[in-house]
N, C-alpha and C. Protein backbone atom coordinates (compact mmCIF):
# COMPACT_ATOMS: atom_id res chain seq x y z
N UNK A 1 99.97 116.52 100.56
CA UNK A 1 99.79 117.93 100.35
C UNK A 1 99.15 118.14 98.99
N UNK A 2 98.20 119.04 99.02
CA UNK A 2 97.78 119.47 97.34
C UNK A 2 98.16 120.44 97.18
N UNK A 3 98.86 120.45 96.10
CA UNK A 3 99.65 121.31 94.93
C UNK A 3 98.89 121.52 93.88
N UNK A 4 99.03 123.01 92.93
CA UNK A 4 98.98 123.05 92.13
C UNK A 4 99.14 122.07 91.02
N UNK A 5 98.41 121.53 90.15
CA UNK A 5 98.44 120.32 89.36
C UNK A 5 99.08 121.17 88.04
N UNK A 6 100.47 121.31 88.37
CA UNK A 6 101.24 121.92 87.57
C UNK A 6 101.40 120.84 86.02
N UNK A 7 102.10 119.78 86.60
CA UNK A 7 101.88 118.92 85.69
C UNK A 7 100.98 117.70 85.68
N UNK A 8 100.14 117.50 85.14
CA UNK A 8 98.68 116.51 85.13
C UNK A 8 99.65 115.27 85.15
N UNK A 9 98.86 114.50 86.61
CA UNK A 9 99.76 112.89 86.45
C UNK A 9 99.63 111.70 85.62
N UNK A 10 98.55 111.97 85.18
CA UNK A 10 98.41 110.54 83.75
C UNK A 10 99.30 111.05 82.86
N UNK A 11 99.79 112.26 82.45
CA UNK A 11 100.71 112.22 80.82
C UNK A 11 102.00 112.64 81.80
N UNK A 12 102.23 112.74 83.18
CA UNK A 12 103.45 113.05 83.56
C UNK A 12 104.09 111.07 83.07
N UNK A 13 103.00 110.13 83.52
CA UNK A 13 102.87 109.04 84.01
C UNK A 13 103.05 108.99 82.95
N UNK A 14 102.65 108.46 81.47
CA UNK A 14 103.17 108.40 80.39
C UNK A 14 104.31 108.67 79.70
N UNK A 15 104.79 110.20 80.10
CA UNK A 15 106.23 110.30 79.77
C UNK A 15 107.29 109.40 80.25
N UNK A 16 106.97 109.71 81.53
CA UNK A 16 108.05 108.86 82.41
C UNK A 16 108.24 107.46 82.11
N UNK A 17 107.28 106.85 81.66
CA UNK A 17 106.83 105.23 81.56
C UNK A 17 107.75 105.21 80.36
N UNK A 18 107.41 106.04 79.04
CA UNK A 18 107.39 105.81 77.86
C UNK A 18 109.48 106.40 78.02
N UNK A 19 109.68 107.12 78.38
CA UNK A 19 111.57 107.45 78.57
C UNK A 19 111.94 106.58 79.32
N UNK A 20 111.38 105.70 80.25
CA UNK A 20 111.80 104.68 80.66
C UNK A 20 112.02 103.28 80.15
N UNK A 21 110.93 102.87 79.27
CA UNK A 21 111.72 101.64 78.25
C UNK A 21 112.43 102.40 76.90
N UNK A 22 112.01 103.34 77.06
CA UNK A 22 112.92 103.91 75.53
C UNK A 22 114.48 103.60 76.35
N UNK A 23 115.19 104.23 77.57
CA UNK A 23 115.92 103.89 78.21
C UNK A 23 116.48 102.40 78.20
N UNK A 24 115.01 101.56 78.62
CA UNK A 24 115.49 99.97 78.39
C UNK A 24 116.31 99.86 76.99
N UNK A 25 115.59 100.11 75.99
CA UNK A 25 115.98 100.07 74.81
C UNK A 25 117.28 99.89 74.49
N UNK A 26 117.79 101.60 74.99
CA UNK A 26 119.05 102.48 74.85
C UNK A 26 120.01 101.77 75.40
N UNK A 27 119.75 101.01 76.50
CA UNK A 27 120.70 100.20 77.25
C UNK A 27 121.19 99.39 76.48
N UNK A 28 120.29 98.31 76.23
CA UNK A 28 120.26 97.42 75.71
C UNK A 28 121.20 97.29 74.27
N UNK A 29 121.08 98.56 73.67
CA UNK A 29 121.60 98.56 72.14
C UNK A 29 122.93 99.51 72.26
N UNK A 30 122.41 100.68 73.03
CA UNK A 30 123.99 101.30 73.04
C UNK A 30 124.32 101.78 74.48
N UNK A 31 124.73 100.41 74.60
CA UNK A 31 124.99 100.19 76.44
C UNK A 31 125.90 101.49 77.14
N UNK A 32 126.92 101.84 76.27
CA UNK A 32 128.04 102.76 76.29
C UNK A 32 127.58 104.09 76.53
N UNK A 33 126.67 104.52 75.73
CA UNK A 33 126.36 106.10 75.97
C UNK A 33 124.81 105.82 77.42
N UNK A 34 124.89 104.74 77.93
CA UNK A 34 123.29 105.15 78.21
C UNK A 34 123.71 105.42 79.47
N UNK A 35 124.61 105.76 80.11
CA UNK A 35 124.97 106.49 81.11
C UNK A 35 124.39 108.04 80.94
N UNK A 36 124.35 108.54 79.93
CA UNK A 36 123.82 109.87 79.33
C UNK A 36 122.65 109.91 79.38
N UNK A 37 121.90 108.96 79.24
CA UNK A 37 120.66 109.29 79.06
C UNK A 37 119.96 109.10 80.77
N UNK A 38 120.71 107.88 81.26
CA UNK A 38 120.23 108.06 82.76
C UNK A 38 120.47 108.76 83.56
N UNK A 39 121.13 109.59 83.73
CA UNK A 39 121.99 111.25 83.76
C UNK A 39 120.93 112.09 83.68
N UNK A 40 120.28 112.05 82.47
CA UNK A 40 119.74 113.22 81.85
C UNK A 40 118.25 112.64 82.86
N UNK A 41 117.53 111.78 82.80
CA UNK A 41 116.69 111.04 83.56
C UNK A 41 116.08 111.61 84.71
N UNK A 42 117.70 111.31 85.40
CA UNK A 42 117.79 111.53 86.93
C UNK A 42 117.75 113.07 87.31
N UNK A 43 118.06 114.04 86.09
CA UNK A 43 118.03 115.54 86.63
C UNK A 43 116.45 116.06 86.02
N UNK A 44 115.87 115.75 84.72
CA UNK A 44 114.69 115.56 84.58
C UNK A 44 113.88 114.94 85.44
N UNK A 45 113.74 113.90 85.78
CA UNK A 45 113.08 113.60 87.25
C UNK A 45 112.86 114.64 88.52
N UNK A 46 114.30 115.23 88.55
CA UNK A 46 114.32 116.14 89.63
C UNK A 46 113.26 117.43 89.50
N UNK A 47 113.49 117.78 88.18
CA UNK A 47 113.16 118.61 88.05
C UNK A 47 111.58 119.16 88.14
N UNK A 48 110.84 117.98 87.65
CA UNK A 48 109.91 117.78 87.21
C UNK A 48 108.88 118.00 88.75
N UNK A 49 109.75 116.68 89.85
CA UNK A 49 108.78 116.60 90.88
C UNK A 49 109.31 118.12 91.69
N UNK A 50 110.25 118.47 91.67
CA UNK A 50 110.27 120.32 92.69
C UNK A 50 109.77 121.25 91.88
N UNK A 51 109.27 121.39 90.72
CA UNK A 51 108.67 122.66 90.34
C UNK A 51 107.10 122.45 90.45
N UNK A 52 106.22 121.61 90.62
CA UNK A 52 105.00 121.81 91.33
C UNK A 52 105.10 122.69 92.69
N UNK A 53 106.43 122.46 93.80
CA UNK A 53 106.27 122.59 94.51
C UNK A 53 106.99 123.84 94.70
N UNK A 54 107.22 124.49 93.97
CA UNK A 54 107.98 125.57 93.37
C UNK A 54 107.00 126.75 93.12
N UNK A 55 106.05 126.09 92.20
CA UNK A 55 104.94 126.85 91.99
C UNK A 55 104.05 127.63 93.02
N UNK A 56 103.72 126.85 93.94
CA UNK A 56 102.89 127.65 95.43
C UNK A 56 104.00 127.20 96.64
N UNK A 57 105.42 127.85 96.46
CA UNK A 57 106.17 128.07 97.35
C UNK A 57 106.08 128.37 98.92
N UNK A 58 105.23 129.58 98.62
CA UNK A 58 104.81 130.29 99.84
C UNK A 58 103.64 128.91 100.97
N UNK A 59 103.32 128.74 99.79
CA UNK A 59 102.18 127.53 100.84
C UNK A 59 102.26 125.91 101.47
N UNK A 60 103.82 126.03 100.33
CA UNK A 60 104.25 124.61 100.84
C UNK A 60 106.08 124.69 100.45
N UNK A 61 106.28 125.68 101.46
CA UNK A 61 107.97 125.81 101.53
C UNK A 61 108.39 124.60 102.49
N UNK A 62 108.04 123.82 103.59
CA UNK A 62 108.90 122.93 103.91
C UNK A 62 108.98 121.82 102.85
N UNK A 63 108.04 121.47 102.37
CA UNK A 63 107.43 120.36 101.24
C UNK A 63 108.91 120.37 100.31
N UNK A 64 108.58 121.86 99.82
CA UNK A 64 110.03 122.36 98.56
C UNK A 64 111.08 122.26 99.13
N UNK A 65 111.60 122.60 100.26
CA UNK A 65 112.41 122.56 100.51
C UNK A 65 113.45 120.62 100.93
N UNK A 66 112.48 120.28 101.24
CA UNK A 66 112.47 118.54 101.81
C UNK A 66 112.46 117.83 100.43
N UNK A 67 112.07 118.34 99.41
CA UNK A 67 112.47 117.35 97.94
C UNK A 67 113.14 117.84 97.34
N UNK A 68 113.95 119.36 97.28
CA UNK A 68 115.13 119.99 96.95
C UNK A 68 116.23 118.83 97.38
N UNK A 69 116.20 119.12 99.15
CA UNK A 69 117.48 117.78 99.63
C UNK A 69 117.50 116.59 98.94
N UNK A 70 116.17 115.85 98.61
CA UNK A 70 116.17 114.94 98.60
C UNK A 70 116.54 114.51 96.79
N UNK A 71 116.52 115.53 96.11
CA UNK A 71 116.65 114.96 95.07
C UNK A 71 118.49 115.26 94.56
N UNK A 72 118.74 116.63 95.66
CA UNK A 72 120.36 116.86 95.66
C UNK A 72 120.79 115.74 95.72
N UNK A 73 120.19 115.21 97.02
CA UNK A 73 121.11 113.96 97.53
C UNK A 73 121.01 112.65 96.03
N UNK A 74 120.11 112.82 95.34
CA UNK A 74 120.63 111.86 94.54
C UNK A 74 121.23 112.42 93.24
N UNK A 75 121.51 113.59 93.05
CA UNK A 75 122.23 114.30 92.01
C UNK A 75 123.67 113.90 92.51
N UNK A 76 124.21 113.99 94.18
CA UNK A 76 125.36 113.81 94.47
C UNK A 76 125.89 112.45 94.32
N UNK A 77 124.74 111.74 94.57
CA UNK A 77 125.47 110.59 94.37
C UNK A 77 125.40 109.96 93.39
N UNK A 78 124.93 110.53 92.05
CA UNK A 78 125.29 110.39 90.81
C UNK A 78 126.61 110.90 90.49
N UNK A 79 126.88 112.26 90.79
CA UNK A 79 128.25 112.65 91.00
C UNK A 79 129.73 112.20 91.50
N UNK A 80 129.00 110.98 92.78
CA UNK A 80 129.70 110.55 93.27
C UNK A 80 130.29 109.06 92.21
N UNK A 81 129.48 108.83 91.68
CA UNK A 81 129.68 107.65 90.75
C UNK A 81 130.06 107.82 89.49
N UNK A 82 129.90 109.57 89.46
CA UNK A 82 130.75 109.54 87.62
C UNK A 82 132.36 109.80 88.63
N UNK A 83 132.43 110.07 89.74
CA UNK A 83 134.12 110.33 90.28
C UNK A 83 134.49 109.23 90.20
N UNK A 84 134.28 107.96 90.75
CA UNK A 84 134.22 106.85 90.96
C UNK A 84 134.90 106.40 88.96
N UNK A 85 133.89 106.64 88.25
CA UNK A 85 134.38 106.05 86.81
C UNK A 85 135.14 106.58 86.37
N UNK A 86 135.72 107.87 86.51
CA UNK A 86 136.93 109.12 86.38
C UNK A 86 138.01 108.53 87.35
N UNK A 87 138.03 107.66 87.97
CA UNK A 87 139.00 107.22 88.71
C UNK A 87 139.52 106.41 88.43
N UNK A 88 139.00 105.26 87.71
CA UNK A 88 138.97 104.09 86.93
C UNK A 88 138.66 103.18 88.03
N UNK A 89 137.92 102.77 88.93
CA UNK A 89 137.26 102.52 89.38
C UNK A 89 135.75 101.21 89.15
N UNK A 90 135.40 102.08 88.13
CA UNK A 90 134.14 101.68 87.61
C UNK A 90 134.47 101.73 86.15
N UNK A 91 133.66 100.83 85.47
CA UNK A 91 133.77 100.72 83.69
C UNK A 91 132.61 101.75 83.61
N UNK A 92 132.69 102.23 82.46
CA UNK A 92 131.15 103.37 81.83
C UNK A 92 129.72 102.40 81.92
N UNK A 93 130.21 100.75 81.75
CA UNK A 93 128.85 100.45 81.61
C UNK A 93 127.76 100.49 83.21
N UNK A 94 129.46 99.68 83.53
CA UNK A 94 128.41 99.82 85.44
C UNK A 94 128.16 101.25 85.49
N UNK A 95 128.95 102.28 85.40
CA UNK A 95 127.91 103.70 85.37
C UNK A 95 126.93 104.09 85.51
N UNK A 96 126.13 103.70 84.21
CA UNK A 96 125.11 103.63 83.70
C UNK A 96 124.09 102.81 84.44
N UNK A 97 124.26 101.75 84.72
CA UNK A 97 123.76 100.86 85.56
C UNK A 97 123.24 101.63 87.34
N UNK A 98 124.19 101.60 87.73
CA UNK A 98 124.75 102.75 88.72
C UNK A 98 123.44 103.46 88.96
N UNK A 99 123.87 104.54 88.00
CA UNK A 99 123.27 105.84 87.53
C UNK A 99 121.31 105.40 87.65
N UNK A 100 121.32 104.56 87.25
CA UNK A 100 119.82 104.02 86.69
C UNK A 100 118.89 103.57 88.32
N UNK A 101 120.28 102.49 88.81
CA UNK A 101 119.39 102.24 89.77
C UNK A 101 119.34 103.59 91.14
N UNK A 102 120.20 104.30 91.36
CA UNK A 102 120.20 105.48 92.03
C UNK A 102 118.33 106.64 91.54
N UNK A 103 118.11 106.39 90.27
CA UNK A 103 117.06 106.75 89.76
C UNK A 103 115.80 106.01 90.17
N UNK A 104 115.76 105.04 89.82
CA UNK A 104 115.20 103.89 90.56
C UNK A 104 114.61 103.98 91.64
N UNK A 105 115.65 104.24 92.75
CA UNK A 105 115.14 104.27 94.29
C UNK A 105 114.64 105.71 94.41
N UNK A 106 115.19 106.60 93.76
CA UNK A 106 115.07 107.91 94.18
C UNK A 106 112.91 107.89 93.55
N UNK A 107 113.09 107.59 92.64
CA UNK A 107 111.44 107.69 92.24
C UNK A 107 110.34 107.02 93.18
N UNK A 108 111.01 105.86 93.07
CA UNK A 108 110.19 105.36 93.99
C UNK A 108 109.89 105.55 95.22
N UNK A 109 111.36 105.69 96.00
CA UNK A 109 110.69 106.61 97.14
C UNK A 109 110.36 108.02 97.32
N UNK A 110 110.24 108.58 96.40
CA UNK A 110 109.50 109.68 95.96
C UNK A 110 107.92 109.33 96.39
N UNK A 111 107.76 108.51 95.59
CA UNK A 111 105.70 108.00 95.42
C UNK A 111 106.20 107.18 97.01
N UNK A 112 106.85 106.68 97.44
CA UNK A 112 106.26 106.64 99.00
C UNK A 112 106.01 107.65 99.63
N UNK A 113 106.96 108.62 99.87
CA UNK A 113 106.64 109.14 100.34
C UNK A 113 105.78 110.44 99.82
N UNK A 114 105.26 110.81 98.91
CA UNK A 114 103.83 111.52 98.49
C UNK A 114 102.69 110.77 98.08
N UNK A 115 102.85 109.64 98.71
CA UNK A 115 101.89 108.08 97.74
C UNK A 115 101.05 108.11 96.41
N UNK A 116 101.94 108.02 95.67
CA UNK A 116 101.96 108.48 94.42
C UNK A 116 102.03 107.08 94.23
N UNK A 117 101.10 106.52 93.55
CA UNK A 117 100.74 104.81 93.00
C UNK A 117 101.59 105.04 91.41
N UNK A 118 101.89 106.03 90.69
CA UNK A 118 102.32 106.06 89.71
C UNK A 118 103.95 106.01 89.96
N UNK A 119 104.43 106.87 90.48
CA UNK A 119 105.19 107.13 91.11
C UNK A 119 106.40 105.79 92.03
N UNK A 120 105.83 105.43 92.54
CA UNK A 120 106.03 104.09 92.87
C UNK A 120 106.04 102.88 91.58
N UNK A 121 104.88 102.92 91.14
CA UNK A 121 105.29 102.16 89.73
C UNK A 121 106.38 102.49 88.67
N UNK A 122 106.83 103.93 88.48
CA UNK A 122 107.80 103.91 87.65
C UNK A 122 109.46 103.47 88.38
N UNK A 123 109.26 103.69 89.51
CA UNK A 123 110.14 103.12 90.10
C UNK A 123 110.57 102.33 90.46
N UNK A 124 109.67 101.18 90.53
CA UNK A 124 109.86 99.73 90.72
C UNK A 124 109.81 99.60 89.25
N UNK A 125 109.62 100.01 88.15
CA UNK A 125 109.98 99.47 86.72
C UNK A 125 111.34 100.27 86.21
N UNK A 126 111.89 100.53 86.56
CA UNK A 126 113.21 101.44 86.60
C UNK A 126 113.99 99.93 87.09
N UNK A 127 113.75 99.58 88.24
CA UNK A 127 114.25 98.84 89.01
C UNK A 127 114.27 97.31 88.12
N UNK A 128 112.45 97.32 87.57
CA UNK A 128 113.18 96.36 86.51
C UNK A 128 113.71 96.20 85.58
N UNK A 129 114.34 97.27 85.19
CA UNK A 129 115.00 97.45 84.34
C UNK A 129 116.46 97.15 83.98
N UNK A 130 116.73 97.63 85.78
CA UNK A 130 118.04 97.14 86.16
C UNK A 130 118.32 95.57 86.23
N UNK A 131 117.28 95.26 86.88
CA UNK A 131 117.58 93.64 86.82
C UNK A 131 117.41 92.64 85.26
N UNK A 132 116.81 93.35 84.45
CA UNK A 132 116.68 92.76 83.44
C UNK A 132 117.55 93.12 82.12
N UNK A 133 118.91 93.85 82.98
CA UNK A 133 120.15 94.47 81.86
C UNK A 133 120.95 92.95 81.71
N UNK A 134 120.97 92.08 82.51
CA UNK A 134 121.53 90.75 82.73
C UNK A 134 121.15 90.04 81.45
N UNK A 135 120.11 89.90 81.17
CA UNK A 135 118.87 89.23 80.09
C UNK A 135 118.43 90.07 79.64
N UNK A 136 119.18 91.07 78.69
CA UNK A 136 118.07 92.12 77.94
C UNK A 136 117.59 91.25 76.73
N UNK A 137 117.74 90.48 75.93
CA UNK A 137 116.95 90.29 74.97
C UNK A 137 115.98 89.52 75.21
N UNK A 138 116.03 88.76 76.88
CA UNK A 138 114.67 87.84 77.05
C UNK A 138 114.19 88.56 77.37
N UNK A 139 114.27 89.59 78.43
CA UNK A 139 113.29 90.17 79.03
C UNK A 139 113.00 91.46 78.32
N UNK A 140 113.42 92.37 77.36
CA UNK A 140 112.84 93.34 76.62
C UNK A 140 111.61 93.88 76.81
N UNK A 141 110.72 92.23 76.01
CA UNK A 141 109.54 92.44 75.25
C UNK A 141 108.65 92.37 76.49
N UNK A 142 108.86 91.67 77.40
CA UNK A 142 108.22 91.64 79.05
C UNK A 142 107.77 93.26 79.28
N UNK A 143 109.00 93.88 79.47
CA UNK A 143 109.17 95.23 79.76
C UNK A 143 108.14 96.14 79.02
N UNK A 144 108.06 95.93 77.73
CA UNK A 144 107.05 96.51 76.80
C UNK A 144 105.82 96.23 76.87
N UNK A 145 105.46 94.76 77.04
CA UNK A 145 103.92 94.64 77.40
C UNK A 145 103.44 95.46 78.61
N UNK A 146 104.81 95.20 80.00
CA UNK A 146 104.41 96.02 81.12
C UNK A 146 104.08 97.51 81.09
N UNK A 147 104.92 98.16 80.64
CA UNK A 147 104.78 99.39 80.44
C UNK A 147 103.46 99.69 79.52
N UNK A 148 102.99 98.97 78.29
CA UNK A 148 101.67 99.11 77.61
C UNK A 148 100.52 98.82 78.77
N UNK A 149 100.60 97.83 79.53
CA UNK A 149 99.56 97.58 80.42
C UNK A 149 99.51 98.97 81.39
N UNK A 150 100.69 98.94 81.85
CA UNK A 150 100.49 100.17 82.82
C UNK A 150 99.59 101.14 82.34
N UNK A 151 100.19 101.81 81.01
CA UNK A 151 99.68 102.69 80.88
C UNK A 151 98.43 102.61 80.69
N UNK A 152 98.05 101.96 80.05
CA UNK A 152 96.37 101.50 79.70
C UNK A 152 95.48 101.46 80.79
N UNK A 153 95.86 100.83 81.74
CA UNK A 153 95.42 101.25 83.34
C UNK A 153 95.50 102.17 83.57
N UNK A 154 96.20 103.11 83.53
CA UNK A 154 96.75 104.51 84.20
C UNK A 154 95.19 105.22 83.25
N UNK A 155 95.38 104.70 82.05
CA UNK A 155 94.35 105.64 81.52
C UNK A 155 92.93 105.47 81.80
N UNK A 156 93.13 104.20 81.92
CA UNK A 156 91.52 103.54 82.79
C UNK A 156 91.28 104.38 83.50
N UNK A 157 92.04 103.93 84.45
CA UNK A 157 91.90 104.96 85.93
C UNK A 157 91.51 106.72 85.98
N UNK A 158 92.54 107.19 84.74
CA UNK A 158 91.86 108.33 84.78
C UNK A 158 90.52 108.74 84.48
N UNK A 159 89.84 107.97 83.59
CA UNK A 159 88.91 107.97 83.32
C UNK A 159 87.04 107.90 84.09
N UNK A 160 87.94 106.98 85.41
CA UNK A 160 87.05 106.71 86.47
C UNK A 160 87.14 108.12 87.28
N UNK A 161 85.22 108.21 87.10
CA UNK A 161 84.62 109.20 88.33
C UNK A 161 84.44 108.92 89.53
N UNK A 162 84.97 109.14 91.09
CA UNK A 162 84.22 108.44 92.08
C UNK A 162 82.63 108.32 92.01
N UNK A 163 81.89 107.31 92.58
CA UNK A 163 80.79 107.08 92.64
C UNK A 163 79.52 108.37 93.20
N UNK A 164 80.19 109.07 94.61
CA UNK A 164 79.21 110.40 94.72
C UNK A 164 79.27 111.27 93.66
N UNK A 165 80.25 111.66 92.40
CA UNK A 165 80.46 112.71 91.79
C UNK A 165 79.06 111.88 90.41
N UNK A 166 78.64 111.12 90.48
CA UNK A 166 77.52 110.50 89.33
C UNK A 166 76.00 110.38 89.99
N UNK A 167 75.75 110.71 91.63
CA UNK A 167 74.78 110.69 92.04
C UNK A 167 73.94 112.03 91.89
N UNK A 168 72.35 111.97 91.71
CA UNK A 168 72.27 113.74 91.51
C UNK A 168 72.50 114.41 92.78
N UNK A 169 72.31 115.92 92.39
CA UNK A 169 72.44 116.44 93.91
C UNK A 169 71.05 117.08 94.29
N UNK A 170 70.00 117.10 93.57
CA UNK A 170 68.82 117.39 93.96
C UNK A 170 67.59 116.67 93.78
N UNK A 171 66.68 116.39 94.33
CA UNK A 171 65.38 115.57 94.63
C UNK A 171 64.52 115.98 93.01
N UNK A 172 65.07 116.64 92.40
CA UNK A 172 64.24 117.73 91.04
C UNK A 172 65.09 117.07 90.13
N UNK A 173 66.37 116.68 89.95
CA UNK A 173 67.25 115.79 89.00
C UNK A 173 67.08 114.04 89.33
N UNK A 174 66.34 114.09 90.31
CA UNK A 174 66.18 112.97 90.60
C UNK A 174 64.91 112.12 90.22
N UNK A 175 64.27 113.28 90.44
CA UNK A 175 62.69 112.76 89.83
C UNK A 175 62.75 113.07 87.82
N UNK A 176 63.77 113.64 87.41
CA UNK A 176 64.16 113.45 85.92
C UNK A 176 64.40 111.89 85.63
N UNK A 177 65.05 111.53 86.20
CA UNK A 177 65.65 110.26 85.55
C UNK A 177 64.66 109.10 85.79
């Protein structure tokens, strides 16, 4: 569906990239509170992908309405996992953990299902994120080159014109060159 390009996806793609190893970071150093920050993540995330679709309501109300559920459903079951650590249940750190990879899937299948190549990438790097809480000090700096590459691509990419948008459009611009 095209939406209003409420928020432009190369610097949405940057934020997200860039709060996402800041996140690695946070884990990594103050494992304890980063339940908070993946919290905060996961409702920022939400937020971010339903108000495009928020914006031209009228023209794409099932759209809004189908990533409303879908992002409830992972607000609840963030909810469901701070009950779970209020129960004693769970330690704060798995929480956090928890919390992260619930974020994780939720992004990513987000960009499946709007095929969102960015979208999908922050989500499978969410994901590595999770796996690399095991080995945070080997894998850190991994994480950081990835995320620099990404983005650097991401910016490539924006940068690229398709090929008809550089051809002229008249036989009079053509005989210029």
């Amino acid at each position: 569906m095209n939406v209003l390009p409420l928020f432009p996806k190369h610097p949405l793609f940057l934020a997200q990239t860039t709060a996402a190893l800041t996140g690695a970071y946070l884990t990594n150093y103050y494992e304890a509170v980063s339940h908070l920050y993946w919290l905060l993540m996961l409702l920022l995330m939400a937020v971010l992908t339903i108000a495009p679709y928020y914006a031209v309501l009228s023209a794409a109300k099932k759209t809004f309405y189908m990533t409303v559920q879908y992002w409830a459903g992972s607000v609840c079951a963030a909810g469901i996992v701070y009950a779970l650590h209020h129960a004693g249940r769970i330690d704060i750190h798995e929480t956090g953990l928890i919390i992260l990879l619930i974020l994780a899937l939720s992004t990513y299948f987000e960009g499946v299902v709007n095929a969102s190549k960015r979208k999908v990438f922050v989500g499978f790097y969410l994901g590595l994120i999770v796996l690399s809480t095991a080995f945070p000090d080997t894998y850190l700096w991994q994480l950081f080159l990835l995320a620099v590459l990404a983005m650097a691509y991401s910016h490539y990419r924006q940068g690229i014109k398709p090929l008809n948008s550089r051809l002229p459009l008249s036989s009079a611009e053509l005989n210029r060159s």
